[in-house]
N, C-alpha and C. Protein backbone atom coordinates (compact mmCIF):
# COMPACT_ATOMS: atom_id res chain seq x y z
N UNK A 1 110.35 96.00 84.67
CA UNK A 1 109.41 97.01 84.25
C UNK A 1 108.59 96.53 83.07
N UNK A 2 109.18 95.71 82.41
CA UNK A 2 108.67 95.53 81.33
C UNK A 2 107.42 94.18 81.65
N UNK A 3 107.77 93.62 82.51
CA UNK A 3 106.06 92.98 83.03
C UNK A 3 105.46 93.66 83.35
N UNK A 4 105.51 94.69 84.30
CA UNK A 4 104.65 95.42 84.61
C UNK A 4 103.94 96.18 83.40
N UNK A 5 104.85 96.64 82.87
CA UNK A 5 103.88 96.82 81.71
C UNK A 5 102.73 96.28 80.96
N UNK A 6 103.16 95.24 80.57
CA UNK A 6 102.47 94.18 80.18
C UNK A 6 100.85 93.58 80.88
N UNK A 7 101.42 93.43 82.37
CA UNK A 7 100.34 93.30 83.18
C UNK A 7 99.03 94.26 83.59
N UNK A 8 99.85 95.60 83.22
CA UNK A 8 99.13 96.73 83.81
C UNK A 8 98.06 97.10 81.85
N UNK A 9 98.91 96.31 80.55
CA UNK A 9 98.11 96.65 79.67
C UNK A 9 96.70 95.88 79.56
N UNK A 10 97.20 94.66 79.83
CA UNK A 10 96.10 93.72 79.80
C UNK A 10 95.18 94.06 80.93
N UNK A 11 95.16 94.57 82.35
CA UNK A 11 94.31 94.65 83.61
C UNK A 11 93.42 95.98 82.79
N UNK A 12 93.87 96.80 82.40
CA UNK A 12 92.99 97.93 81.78
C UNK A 12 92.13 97.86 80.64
N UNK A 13 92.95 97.00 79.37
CA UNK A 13 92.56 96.49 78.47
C UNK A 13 90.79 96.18 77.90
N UNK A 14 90.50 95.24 79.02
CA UNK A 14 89.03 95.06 79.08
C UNK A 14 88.07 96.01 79.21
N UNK A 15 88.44 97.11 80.43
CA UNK A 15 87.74 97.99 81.19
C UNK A 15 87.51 99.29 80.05
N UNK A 16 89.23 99.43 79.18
CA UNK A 16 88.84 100.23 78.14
C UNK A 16 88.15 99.89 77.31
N UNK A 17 88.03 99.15 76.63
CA UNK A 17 86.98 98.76 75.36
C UNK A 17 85.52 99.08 75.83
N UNK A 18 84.82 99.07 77.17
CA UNK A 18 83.84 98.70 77.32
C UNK A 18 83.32 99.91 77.79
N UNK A 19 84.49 100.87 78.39
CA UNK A 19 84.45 102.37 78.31
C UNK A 19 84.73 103.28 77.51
N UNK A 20 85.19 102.86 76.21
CA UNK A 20 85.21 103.86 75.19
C UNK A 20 83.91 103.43 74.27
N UNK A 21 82.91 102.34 74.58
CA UNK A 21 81.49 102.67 74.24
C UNK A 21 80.97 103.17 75.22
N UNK A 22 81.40 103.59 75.87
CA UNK A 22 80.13 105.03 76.68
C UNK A 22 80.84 106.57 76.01
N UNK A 23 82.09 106.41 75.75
CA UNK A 23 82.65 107.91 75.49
C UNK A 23 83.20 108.04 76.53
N UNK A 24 83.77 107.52 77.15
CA UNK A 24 84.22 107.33 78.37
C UNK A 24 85.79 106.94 78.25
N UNK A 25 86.84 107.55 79.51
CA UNK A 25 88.32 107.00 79.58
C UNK A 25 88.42 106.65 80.71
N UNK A 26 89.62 106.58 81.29
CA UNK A 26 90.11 105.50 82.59
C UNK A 26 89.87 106.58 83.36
N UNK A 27 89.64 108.01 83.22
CA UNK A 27 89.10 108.80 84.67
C UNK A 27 88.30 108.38 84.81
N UNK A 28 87.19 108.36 83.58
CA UNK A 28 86.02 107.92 84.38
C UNK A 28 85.78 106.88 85.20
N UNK A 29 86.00 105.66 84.72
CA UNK A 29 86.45 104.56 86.15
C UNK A 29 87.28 104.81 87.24
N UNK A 30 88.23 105.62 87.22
CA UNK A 30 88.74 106.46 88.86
C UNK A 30 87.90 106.55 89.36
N UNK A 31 87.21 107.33 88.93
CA UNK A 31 86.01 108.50 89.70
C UNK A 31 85.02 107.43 90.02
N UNK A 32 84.54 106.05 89.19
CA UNK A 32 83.52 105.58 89.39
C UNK A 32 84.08 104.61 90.76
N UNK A 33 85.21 104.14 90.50
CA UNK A 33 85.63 103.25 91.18
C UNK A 33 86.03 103.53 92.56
N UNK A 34 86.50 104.90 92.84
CA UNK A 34 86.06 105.57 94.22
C UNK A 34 84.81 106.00 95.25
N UNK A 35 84.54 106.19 94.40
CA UNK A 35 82.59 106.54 94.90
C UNK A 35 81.86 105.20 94.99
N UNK A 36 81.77 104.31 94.08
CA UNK A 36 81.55 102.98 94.57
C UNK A 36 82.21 102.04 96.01
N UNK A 37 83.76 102.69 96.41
CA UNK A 37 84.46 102.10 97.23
C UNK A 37 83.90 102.92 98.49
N UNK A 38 83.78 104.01 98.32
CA UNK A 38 83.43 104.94 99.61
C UNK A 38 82.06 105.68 99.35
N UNK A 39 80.74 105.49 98.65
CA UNK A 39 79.43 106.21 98.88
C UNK A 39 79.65 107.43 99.76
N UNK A 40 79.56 108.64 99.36
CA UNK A 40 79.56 109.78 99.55
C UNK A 40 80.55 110.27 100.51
N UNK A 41 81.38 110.09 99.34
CA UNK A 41 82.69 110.63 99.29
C UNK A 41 82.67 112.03 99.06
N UNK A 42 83.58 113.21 99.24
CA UNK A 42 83.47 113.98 99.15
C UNK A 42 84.22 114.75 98.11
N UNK A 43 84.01 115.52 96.96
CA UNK A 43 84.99 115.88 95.92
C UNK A 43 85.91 116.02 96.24
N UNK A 44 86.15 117.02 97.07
CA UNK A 44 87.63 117.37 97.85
C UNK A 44 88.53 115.97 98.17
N UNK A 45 87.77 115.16 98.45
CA UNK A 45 88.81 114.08 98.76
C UNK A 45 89.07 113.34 97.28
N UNK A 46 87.97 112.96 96.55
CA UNK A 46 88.57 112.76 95.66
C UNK A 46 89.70 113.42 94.63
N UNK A 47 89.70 114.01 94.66
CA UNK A 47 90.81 115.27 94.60
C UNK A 47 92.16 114.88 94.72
N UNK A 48 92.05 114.95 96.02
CA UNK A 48 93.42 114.35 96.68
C UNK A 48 94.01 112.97 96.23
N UNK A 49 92.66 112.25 96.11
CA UNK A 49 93.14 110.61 95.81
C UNK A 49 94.13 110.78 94.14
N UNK A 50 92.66 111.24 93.24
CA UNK A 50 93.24 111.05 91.91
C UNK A 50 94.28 112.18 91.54
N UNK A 51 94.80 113.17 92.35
CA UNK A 51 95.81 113.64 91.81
C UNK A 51 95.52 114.67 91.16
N UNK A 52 94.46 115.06 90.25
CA UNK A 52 93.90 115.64 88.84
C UNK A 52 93.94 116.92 89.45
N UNK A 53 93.46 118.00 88.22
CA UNK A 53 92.88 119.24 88.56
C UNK A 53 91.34 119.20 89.18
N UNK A 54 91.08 120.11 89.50
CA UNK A 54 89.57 120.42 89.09
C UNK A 54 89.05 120.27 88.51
N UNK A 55 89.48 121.16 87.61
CA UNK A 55 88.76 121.35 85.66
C UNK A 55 88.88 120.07 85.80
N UNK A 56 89.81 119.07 85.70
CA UNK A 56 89.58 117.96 84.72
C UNK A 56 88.39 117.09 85.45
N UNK A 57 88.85 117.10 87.38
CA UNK A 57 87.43 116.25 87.56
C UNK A 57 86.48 116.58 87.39
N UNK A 58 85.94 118.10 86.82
CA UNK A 58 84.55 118.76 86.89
C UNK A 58 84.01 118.08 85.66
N UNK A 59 85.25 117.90 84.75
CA UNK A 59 84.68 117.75 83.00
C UNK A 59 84.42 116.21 83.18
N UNK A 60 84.76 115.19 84.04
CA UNK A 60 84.69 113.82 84.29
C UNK A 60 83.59 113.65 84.69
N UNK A 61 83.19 114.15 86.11
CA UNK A 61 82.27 114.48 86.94
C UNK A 61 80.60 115.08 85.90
N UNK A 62 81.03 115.87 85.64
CA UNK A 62 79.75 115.96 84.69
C UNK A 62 79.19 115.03 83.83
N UNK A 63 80.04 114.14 82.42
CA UNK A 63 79.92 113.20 82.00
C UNK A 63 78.79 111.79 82.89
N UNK A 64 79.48 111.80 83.89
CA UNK A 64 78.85 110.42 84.69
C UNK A 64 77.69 111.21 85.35
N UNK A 65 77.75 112.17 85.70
CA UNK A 65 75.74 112.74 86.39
C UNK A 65 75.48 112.61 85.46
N UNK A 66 75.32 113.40 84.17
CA UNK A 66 74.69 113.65 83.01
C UNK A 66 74.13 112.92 82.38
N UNK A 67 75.45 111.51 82.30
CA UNK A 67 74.75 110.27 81.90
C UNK A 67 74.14 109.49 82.93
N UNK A 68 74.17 109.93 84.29
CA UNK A 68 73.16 108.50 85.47
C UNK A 68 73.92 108.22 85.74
N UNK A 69 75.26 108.09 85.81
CA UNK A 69 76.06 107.16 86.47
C UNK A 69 76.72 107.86 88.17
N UNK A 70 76.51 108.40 88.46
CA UNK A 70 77.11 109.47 89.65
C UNK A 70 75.89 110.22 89.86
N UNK A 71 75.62 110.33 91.62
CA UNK A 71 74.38 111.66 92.02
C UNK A 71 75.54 112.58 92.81
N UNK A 72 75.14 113.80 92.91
CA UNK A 72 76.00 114.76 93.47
C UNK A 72 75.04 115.11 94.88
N UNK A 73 75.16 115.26 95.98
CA UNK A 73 74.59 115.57 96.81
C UNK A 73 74.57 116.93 97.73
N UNK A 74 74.10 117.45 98.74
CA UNK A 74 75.03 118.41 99.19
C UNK A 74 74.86 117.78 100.72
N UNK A 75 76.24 118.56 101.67
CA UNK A 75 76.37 117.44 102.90
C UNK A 75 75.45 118.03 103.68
N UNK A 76 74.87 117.59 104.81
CA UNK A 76 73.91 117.65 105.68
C UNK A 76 74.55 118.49 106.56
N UNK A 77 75.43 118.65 107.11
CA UNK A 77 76.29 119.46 107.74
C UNK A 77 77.20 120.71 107.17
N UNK A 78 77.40 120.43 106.48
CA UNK A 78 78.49 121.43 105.52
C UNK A 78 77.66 121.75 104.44
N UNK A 79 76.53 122.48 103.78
CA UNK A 79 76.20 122.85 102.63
C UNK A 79 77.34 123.13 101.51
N UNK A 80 78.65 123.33 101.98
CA UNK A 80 78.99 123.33 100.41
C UNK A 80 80.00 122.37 100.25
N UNK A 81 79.74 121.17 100.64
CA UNK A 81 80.06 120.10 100.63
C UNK A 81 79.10 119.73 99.76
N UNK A 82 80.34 118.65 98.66
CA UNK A 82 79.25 117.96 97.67
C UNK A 82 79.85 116.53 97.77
N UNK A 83 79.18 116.05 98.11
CA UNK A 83 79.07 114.17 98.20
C UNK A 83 78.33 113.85 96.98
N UNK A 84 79.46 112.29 96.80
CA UNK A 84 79.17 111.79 95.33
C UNK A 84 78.63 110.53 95.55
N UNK A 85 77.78 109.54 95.21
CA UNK A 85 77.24 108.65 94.99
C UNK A 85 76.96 107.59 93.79
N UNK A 86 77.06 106.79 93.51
CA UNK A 86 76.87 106.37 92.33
C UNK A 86 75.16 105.94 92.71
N UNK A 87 75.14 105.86 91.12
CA UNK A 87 72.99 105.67 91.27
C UNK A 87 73.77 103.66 91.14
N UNK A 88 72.61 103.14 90.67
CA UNK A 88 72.15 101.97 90.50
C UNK A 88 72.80 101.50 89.28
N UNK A 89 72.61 102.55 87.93
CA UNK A 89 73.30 102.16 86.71
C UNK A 89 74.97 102.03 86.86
N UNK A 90 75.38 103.64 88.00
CA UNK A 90 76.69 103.72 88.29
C UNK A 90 77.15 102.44 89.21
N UNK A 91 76.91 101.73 90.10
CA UNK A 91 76.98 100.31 90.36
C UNK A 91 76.90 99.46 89.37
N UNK A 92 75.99 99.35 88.63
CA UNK A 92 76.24 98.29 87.36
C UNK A 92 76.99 98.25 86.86
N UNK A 93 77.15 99.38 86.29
CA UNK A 93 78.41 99.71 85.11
C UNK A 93 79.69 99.24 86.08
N UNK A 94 80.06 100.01 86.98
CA UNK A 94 81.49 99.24 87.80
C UNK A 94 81.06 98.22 88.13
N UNK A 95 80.40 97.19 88.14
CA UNK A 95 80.81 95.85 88.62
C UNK A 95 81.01 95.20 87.28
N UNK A 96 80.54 95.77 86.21
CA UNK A 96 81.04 94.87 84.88
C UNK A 96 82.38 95.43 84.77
N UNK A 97 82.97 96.75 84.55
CA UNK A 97 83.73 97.21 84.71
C UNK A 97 85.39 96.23 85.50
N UNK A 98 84.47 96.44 86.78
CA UNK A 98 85.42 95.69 87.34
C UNK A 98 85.62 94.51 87.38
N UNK A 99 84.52 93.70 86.94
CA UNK A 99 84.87 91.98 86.76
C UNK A 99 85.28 91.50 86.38
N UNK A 100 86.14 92.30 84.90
CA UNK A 100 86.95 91.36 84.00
C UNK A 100 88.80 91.76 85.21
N UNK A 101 88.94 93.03 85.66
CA UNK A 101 89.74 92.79 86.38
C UNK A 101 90.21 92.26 87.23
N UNK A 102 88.58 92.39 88.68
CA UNK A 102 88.93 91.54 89.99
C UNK A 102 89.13 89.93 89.04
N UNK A 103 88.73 89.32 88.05
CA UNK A 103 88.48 88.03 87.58
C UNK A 103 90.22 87.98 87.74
N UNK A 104 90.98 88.73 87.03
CA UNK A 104 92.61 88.58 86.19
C UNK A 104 93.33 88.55 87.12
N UNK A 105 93.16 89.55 88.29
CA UNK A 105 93.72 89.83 89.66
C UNK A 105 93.57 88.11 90.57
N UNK A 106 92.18 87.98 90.82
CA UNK A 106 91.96 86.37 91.24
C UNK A 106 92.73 85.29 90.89
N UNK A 107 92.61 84.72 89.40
CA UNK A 107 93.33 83.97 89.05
C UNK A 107 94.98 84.14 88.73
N UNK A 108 95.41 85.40 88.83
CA UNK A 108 96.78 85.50 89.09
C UNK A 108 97.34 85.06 90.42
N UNK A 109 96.57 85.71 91.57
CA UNK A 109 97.04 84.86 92.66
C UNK A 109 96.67 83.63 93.19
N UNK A 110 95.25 83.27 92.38
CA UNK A 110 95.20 81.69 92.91
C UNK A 110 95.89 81.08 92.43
N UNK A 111 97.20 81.13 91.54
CA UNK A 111 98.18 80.20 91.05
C UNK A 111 99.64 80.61 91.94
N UNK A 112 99.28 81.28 93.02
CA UNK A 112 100.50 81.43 94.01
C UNK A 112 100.07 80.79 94.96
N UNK A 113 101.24 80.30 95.93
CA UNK A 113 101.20 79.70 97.04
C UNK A 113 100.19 80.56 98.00
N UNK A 114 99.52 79.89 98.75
CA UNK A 114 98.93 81.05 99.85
C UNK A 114 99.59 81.86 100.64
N UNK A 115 100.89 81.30 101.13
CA UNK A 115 101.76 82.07 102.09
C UNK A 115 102.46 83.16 101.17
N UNK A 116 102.34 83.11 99.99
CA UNK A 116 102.92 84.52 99.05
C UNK A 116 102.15 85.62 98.60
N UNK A 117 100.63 85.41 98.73
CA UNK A 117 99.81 86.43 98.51
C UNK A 117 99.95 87.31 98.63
N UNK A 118 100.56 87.76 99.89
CA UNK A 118 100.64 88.49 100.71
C UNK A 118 101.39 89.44 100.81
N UNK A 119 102.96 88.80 100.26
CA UNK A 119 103.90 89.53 99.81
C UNK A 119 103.62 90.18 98.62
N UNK A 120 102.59 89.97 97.51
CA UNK A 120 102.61 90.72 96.43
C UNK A 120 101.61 91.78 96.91
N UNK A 121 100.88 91.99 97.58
CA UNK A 121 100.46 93.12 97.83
C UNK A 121 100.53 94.21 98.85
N UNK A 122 102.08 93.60 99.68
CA UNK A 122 102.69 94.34 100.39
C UNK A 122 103.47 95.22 98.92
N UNK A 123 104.13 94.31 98.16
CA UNK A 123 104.29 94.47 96.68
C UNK A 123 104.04 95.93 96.19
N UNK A 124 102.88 95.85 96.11
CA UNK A 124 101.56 96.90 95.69
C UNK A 124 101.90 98.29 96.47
N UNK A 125 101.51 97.76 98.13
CA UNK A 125 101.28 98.80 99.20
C UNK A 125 103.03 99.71 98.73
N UNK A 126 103.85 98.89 98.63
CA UNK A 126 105.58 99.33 98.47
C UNK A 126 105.54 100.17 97.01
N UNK A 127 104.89 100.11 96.26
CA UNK A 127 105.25 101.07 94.51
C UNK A 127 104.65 102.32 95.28
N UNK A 128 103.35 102.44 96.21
CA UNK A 128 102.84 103.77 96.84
C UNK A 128 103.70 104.20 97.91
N UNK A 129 103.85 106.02 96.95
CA UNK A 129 104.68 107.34 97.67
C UNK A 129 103.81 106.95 99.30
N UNK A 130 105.29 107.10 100.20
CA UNK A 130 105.01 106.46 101.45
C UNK A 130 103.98 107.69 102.37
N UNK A 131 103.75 108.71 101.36
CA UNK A 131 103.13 109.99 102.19
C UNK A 131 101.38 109.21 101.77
N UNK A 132 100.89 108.86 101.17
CA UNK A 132 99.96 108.04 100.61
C UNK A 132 99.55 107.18 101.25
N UNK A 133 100.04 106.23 101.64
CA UNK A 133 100.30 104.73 102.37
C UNK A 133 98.79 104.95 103.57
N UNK A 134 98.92 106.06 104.73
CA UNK A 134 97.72 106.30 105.32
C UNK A 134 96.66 106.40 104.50
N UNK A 135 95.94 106.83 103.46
CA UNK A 135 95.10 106.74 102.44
C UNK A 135 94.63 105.38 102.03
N UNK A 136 95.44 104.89 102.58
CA UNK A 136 95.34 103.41 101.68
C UNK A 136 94.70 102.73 102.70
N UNK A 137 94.94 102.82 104.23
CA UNK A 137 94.32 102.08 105.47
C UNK A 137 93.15 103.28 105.42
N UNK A 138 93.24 104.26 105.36
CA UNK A 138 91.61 105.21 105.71
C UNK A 138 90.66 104.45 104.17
N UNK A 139 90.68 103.70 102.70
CA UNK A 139 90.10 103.05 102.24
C UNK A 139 89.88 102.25 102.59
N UNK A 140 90.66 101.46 103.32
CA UNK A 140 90.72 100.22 103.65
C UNK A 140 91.30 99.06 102.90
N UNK A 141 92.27 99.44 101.75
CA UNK A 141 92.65 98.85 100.88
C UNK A 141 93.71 97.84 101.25
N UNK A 142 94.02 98.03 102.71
CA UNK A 142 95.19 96.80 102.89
C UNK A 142 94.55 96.49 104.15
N UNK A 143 93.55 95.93 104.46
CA UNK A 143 92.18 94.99 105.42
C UNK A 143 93.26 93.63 105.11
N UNK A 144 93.24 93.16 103.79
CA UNK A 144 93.85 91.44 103.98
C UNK A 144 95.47 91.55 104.65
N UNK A 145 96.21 92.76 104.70
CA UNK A 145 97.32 92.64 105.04
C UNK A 145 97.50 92.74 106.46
N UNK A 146 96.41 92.61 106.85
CA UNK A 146 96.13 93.10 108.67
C UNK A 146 95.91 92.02 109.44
């Protein structure tokens, strides 16, 4: 546990510093980092993903429209459906965001064998509550394990 710790301080580490100059915390990269993964996504689902209240994603959620970083839409089919989008800045910002991570993530496993990759992110898929696990193939988050 105590690597994990360690690992999980340093993977965030970067992403915080660079988000507490916007006024910003690690929801807000949830939220950014979902809507970037899935373009009009739907609150409700995000919901489900991050766990949170309402209130709290509404007070998140506002922050990133307010500032440009997230468009709210309404669905073409469902009017009270609200689909989330990130604008152009909200893409920017997560790919810096995320580059110092995907970078840490990269070079951690390019110093493993190739035939072990694999196992660490079965690894991964194994710490997620197994009711979850479908969530994870409807992202598409385990594509390399396939």
């Amino acid at each position: 546990m105590g690597l994990f710790f360690f690992a999980y301080r340093d993977f965030v580490g970067d992403a915080d510093a660079l988000l507490e100059r916007q006024g910003f915390g690690r929801a807000h990269h949830r939220v950014l980092y979902f809507v970037n993964l899935k373009p009009g996504m739907p609150v409700a689902d995000l919901l489900d993903i991050l766990k949170i209240t309402k209130q709290s994603l509404a007070r998140v959620l506002r922050q990133l429209i307010d500032n440009g970083y997230i468009e709210q839409r309404t669905g073409e089919t469902d009017r009270r459906q609200r689909l989330l989008y990130a604008t152009a800045k909200g893409q920017d910002f997560f790919e810096v965001l995320s580059g110092t991570q995907k970078s840490r993530i990269d070079a951690a496993l390019a110093e493993l064998p190739a035939e072990t990759r694999s196992t660490v992110l079965k690894f991964f898929v194994g710490m997620v509550e197994s009711g979850d696990r479908p969530l994870l193939d409807r992202l598409r988050l385990t594509d390399a394990l396939k």
